[in-house]
Protein backbone atom coordinates (compact mmCIF):
# COMPACT_ATOMS: atom_id res chain seq x y z
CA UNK A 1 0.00 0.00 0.00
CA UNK A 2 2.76 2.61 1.22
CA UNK A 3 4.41 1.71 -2.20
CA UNK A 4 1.73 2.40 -4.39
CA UNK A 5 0.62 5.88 -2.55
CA UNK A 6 4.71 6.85 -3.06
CA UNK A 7 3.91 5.69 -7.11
CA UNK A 8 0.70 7.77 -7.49
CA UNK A 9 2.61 10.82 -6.42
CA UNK A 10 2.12 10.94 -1.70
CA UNK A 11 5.07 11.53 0.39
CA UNK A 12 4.67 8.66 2.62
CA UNK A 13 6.25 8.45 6.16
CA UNK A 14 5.76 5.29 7.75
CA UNK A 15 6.82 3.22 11.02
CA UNK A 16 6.73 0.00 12.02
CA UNK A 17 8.52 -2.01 15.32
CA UNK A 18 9.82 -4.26 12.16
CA UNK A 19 13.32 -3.06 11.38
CA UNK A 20 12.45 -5.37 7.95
CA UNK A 21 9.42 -3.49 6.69
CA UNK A 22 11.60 -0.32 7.32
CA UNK A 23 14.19 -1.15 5.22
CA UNK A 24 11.32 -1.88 2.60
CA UNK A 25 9.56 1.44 2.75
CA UNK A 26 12.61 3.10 1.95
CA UNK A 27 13.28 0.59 -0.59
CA UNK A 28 9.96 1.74 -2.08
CA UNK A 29 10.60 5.61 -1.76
CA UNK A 30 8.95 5.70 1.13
CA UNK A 31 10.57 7.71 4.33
CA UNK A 32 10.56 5.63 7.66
CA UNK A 33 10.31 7.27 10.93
CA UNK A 34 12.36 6.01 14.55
CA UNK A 35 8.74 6.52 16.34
CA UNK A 36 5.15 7.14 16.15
CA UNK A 37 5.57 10.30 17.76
CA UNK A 38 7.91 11.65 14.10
CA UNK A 39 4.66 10.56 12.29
CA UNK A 40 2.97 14.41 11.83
CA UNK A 41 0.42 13.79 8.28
CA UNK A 42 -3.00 14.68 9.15
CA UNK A 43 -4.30 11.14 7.42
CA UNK A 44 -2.86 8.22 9.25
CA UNK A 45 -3.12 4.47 7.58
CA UNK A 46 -3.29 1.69 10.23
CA UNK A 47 -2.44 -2.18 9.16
CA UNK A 48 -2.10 -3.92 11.89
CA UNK A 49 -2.04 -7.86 13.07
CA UNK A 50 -3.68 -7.94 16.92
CA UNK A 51 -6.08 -5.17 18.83
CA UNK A 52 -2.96 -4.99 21.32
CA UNK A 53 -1.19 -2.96 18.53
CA UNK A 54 -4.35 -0.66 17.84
CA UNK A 55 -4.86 -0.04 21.58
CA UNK A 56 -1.06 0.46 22.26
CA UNK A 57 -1.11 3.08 18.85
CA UNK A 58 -4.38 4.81 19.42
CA UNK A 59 -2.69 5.27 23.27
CA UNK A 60 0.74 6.93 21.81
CA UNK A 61 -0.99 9.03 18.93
CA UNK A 62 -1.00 12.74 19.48
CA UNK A 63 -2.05 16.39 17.20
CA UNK A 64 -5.93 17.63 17.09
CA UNK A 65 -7.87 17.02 13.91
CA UNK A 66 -6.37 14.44 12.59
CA UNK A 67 -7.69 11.62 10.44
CA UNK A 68 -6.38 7.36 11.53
CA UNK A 69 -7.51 5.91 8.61
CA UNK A 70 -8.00 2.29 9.89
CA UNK A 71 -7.84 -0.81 7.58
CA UNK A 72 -7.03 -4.07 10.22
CA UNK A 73 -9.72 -6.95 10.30
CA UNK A 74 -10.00 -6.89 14.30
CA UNK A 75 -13.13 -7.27 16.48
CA UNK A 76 -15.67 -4.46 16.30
CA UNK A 77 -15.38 -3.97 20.21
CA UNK A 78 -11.98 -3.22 19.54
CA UNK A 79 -12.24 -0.72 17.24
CA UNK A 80 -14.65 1.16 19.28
CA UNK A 81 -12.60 1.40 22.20
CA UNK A 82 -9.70 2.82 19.89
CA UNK A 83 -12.47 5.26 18.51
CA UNK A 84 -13.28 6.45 21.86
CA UNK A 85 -10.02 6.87 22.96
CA UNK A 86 -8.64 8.85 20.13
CA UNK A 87 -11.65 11.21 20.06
CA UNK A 88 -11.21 12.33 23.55
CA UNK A 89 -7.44 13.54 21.81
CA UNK A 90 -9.67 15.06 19.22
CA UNK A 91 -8.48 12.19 16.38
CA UNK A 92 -11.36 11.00 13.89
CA UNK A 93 -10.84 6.95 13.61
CA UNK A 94 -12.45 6.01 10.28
CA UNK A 95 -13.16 1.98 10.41
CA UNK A 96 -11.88 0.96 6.65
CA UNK A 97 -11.08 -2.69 6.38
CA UNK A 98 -10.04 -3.71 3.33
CA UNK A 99 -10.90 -6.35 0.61
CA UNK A 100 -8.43 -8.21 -1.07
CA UNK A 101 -4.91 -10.34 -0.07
CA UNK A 102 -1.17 -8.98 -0.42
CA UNK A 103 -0.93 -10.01 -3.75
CA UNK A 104 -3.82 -7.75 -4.47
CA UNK A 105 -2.61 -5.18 -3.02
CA UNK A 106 1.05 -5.07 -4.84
CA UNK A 107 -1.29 -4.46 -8.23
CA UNK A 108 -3.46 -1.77 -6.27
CA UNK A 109 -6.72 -4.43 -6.04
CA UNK A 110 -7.63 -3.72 -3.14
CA UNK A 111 -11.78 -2.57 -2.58
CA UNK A 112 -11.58 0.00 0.99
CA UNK A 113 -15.31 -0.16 3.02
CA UNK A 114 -15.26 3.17 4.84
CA UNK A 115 -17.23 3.59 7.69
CA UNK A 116 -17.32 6.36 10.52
CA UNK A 117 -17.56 10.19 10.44
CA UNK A 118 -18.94 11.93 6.80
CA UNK A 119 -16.47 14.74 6.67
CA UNK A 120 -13.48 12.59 7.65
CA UNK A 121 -14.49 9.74 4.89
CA UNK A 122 -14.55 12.56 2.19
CA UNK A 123 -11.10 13.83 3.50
CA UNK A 124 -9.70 10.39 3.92
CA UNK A 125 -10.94 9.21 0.12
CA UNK A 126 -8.53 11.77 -1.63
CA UNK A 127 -6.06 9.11 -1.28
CA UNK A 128 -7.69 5.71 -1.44
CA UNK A 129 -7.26 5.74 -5.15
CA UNK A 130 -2.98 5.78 -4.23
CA UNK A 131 -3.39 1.97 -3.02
CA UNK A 132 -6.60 1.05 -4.21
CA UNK A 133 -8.98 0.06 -7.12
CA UNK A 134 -11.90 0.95 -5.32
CA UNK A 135 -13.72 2.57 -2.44
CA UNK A 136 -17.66 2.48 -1.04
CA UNK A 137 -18.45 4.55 1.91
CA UNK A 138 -21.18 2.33 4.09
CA UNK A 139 -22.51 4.41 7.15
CA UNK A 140 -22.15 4.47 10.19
CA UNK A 141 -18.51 3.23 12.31
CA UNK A 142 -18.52 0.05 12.46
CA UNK A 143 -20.39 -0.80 9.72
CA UNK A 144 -17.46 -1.31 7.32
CA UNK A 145 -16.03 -4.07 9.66
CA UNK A 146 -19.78 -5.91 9.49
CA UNK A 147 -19.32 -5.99 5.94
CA UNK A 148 -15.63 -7.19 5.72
CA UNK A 149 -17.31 -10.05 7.76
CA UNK A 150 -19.51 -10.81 4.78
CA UNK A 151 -16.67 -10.26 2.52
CA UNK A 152 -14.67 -12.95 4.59
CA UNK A 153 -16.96 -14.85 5.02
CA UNK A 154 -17.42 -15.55 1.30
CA UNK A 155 -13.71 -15.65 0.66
CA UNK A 156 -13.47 -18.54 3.48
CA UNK A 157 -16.00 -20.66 1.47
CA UNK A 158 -15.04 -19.86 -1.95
CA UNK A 159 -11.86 -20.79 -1.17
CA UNK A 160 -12.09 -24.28 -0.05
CA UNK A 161 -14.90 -24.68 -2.63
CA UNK A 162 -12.25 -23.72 -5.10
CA UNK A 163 -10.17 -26.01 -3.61
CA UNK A 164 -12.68 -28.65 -3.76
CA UNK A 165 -13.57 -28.18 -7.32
CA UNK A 166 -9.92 -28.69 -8.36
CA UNK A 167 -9.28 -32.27 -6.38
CA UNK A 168 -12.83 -32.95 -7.84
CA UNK A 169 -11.55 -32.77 -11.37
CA UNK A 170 -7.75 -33.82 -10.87
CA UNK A 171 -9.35 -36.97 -9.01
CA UNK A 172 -11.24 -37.74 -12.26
CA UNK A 173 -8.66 -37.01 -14.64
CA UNK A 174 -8.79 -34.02 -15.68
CA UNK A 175 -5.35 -31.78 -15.89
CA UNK A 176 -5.53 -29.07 -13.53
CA UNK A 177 -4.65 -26.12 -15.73
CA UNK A 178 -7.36 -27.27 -18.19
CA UNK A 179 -9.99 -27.41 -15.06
CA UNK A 180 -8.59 -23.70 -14.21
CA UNK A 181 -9.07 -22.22 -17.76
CA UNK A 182 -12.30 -23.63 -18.83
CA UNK A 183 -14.03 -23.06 -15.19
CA UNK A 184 -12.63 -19.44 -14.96
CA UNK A 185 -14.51 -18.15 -18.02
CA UNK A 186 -17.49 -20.02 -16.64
CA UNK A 187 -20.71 -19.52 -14.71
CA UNK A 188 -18.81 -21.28 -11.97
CA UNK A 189 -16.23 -19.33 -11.65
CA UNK A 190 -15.27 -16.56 -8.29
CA UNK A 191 -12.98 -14.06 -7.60
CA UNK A 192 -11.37 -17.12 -5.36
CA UNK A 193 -10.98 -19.14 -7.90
CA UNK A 194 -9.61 -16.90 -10.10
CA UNK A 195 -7.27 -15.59 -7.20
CA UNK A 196 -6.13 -18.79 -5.87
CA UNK A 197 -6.80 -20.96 -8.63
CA UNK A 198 -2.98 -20.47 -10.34
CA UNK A 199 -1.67 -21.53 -6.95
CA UNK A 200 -3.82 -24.69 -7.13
CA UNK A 201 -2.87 -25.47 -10.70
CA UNK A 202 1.13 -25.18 -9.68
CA UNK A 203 0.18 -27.11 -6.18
CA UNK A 204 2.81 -24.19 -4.35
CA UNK A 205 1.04 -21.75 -1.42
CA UNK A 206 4.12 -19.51 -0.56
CA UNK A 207 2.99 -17.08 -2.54
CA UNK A 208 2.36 -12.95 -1.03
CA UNK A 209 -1.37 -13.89 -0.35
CA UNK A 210 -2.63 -14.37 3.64
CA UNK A 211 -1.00 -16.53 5.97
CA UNK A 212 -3.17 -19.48 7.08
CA UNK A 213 -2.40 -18.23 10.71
CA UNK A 214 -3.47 -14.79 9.56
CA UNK A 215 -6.90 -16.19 8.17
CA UNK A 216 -7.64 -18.15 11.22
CA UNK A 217 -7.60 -14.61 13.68
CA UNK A 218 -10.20 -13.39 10.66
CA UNK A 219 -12.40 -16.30 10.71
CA UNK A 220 -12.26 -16.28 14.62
CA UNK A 221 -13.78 -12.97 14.23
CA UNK A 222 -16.52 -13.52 11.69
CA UNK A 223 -17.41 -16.79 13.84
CA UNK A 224 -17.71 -15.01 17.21
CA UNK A 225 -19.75 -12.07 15.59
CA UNK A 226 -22.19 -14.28 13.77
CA UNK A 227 -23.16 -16.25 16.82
CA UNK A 228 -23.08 -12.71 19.18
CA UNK A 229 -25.67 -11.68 16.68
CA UNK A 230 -27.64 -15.03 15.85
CA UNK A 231 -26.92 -15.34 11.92
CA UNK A 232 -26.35 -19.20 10.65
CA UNK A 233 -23.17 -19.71 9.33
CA UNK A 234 -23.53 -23.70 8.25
CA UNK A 235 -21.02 -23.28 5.51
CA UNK A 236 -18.71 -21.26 6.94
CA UNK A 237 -18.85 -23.98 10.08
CA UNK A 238 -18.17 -26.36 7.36
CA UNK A 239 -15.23 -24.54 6.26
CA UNK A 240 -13.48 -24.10 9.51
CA UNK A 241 -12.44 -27.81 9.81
CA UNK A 242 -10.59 -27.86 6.36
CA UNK A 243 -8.38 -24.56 7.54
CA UNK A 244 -8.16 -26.23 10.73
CA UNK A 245 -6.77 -29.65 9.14
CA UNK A 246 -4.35 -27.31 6.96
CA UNK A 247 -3.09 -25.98 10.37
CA UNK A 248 -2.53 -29.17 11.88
CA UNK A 249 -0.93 -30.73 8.52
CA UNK A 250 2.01 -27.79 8.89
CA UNK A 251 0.53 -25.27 6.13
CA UNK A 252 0.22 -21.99 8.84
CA UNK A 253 2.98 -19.62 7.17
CA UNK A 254 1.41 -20.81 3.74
CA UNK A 255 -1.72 -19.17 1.64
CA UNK A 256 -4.76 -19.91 2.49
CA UNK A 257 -4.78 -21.68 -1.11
CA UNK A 258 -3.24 -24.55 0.79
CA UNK A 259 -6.22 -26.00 1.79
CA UNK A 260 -5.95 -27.62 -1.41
CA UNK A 261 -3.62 -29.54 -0.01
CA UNK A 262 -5.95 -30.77 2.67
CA UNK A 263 -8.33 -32.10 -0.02
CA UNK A 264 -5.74 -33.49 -2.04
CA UNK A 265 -4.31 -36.10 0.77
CA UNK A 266 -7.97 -36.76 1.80
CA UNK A 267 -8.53 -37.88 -2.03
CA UNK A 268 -5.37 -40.22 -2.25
CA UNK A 269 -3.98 -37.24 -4.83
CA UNK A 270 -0.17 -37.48 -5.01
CA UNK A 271 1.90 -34.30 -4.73
């Protein structure tokens, strides 16, 4: 994201506790910063992993009127506390998960649901474009989180339905690039299968997608939310126990694509 906002023409300061993703900012054009205190832009970008990191940011952030654009998947709780604390500072947190994996977001594919304050959201949008294919504005805070739930939920089942088509076809004979090339241009087809299907065909899931590990703190989420509110999930129950077999099998620094994998031993598929 911070490479494609230096490409579209932003100055982009950045930190991170990773002396690694430092080193790649600047590699990118970017300028990186010793502390979150050197960080003065009146639009922040948050991607962060746990709601320790937003709590422990949202604590050390400083400067009235300024915008924290937030993109994390992280419980809505969480985000509301963070809200509340930065707007006693006089900081407007905009909740702005984002659609898409890192792949996607090297090429700019990346779809931003913006929730939270009006004013801030039509601030904030001047530079969704920089990282971004796409942007949709969706009410109220909060509600941009409910609807990366739907998004992930979807992604979760197309996923391992992708996967499932593939060891389907392979099991029967058919060549896996063939099954990829016919069913992509096909009523069948989804933006999973179209993602993850090259990593299927070439049976490798190291690619810059989502870790496995990642995906599981996501689908934690979406389960505990669903059940806080009452929706039925059935498929997205069924899901769980293939990413959870993928875990187990040693694929959790891999793409979620690996629950191909899973399939593929359950089928008697060699690798």
């Amino acid at each position: 994201m911070s490479a494609n906002l230096v490409k579209a023409g932003f100055e982009v300061r950045g930190y991170d506790i990773s002396t690694k993703q430092q080193a790649a900012l600047k590699r990118a054009g970017g300028k990186p910063v010793a502390s979150i205190a050197q960080l003065k832009a009146q639009i922040l970008i948050t991607s962060l992993p746990t709601a320790a990191a937003l709590h422990s940011i949202s604590e050390a952030l400083s400067g009235k009127s300024r915008i924290v654009v937030e993109t994390s998947t992280l419980p809505l709780e969480d985000k509301e506390r963070a809200r509340d604390t930065l707007k006693r500072k006089g900081i407007t947190l905009l909740d702005c998960p984002l659609s898409g994996t890192g792949a996607q977001a090297k090429v700019k594919d990346l779809v931003v649901f913006a929730s939270g304050d009006r004013s801030a959201f039509e601030t904030a949008k001047t530079i969704f474009p920089g990282f971004s294919r796409s942007h949709y504005y969706v009410g109220a805070f909060g509600n941009g989180s409910r609807m990366k739930f739907v998004a992930n939920l979807l992604v979760a089942i197309h996923n391992v339905a992708a996967a499932e088509a593939f060891v389907l076809g392979r099991k029967s004979g058919l060549p896996a690039k063939t099954i990829f090339d016919v069913i992509e241009n096909s009523a069948g087809t989804s933006r999973m299968f179209q993602v993850r299907g090259p990593q299927m065909v070439r049976r490798r899931y190291d690619g810059p997608g989502i870790a496995l590990e990642l995906f599981q703190k996501d689908m934690k989420i979406i389960g505990e939310f669903a059940a806080r509110i009452g929706a039925p999930t059935s498929l997205f129950n069924a899901s769980a126990a293939i990413y959870n077999a993928a875990m187990a099998q040693g694929h959790a620094k891999e793409d979620t694509a690996a629950v191909c994998a899973v399939l593929e031993s359950m089928a008697g598929l060699r690798r």
